[in-house]
N, C-alpha and C. Protein backbone atom coordinates (compact mmCIF):
# COMPACT_ATOMS: atom_id res chain seq x y z
N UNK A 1 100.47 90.94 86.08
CA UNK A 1 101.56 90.05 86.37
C UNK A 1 101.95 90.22 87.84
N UNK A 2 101.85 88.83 88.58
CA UNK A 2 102.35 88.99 89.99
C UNK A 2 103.53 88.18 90.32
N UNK A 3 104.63 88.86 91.03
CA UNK A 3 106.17 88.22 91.30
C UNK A 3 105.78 87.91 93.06
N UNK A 4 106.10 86.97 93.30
CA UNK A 4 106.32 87.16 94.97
C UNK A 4 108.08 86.43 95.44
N UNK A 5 108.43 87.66 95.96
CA UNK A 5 109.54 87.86 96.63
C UNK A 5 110.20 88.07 98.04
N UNK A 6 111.25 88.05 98.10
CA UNK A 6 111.90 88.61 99.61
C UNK A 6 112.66 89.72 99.49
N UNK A 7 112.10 90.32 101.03
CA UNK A 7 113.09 91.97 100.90
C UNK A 7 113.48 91.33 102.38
N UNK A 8 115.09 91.72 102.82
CA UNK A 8 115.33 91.05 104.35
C UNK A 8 114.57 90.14 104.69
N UNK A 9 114.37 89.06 104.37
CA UNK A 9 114.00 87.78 104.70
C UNK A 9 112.69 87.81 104.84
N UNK A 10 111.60 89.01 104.28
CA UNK A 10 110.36 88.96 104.81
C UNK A 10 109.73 88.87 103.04
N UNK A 11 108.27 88.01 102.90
CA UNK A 11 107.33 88.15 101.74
C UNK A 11 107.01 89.15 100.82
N UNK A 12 107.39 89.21 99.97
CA UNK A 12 106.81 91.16 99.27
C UNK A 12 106.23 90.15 97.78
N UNK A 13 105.04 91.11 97.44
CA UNK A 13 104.96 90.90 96.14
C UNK A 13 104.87 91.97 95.34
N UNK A 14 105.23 91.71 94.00
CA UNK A 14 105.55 93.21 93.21
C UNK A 14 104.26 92.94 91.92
N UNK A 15 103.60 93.82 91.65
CA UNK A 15 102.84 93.98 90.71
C UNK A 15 102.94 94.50 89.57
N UNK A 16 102.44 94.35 88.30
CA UNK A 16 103.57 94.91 87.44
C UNK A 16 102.32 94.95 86.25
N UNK A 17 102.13 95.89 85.56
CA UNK A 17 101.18 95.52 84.37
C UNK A 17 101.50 94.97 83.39
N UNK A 18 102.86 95.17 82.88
CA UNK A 18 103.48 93.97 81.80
C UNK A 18 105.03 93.15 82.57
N UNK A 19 105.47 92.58 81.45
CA UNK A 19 106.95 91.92 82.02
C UNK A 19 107.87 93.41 81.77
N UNK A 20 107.70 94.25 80.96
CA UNK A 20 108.55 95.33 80.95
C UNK A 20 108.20 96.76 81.55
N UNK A 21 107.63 96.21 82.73
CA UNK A 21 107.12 97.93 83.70
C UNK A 21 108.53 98.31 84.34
N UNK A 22 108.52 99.19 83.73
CA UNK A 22 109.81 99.92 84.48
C UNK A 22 109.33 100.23 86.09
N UNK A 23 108.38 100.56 86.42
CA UNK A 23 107.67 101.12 87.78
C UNK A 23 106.71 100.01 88.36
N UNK A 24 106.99 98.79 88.93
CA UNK A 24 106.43 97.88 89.27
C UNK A 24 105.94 98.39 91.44
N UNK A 25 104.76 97.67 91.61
CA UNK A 25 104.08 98.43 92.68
C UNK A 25 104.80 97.19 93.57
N UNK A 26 105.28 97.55 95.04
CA UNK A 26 105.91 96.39 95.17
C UNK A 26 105.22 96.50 96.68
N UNK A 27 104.84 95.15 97.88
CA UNK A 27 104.03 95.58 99.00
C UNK A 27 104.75 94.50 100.04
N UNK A 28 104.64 94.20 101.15
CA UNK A 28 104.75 93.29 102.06
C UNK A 28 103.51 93.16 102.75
N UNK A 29 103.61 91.86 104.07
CA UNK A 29 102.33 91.43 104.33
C UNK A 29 101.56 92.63 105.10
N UNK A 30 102.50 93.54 106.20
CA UNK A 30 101.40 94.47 106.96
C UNK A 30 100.60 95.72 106.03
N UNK A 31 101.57 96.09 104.40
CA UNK A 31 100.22 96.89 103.94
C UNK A 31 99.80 96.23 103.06
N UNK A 32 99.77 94.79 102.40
CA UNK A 32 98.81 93.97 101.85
C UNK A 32 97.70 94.16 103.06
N UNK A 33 97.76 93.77 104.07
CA UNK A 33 96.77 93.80 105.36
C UNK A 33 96.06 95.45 105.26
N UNK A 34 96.73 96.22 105.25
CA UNK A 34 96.37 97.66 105.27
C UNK A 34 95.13 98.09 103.97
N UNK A 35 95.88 97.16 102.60
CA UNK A 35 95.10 97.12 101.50
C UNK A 35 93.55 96.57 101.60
N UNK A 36 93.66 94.79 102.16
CA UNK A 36 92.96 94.20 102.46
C UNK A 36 91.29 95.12 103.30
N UNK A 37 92.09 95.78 104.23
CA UNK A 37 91.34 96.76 105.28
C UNK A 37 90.29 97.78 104.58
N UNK A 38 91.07 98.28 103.80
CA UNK A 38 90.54 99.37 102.55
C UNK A 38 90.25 99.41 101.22
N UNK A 39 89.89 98.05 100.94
CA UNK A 39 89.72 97.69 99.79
C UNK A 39 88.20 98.50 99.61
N UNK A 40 87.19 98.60 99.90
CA UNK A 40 85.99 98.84 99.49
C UNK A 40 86.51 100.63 99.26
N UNK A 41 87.27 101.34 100.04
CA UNK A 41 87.61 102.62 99.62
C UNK A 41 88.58 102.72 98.59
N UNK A 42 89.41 101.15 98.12
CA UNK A 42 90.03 101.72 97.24
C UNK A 42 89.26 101.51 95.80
N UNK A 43 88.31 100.02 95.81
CA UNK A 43 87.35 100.49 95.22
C UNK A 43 86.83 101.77 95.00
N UNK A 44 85.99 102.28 95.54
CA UNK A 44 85.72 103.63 95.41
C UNK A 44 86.32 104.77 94.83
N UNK A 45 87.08 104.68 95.17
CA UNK A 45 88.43 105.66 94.65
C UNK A 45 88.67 105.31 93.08
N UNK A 46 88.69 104.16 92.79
CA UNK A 46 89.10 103.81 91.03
C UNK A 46 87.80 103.99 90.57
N UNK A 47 86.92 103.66 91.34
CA UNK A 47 85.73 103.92 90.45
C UNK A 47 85.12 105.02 89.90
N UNK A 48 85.23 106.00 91.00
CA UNK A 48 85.28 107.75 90.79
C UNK A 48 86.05 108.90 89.75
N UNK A 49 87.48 107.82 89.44
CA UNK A 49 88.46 108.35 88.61
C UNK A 49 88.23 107.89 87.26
N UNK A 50 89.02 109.43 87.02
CA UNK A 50 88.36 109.76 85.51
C UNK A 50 89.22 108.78 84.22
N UNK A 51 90.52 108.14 85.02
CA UNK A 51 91.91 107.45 84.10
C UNK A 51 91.36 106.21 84.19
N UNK A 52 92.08 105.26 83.07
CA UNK A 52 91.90 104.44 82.35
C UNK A 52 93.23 103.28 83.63
């Protein structure tokens, strides 16, 4: 589930695995960009791990 929002007048979107995540992942555009950058390591990284 994806929300897109404003924090001080700037874009954020919050990620959420259901409608009732108490702990929703929430980002704006420069570390969406940061994400974007490191996606093949963050690949990597989930792929290596042992959790579900």
């Amino acid at each position: 589930m994806v929300e897109r929002t404003e924090f001080k007048g700037k874009p954020v979107l919050i990620l959420k695995r259901n409608a009732e995540d108490k702990y929703p992942f929430s980002f704006g555009v420069s570390k969406a960009r940061l994400i974007l950058e490191n996606i093949d390591e963050i690949k990597k990284f989930v792929g290596e791990s042992k959790e579900e």
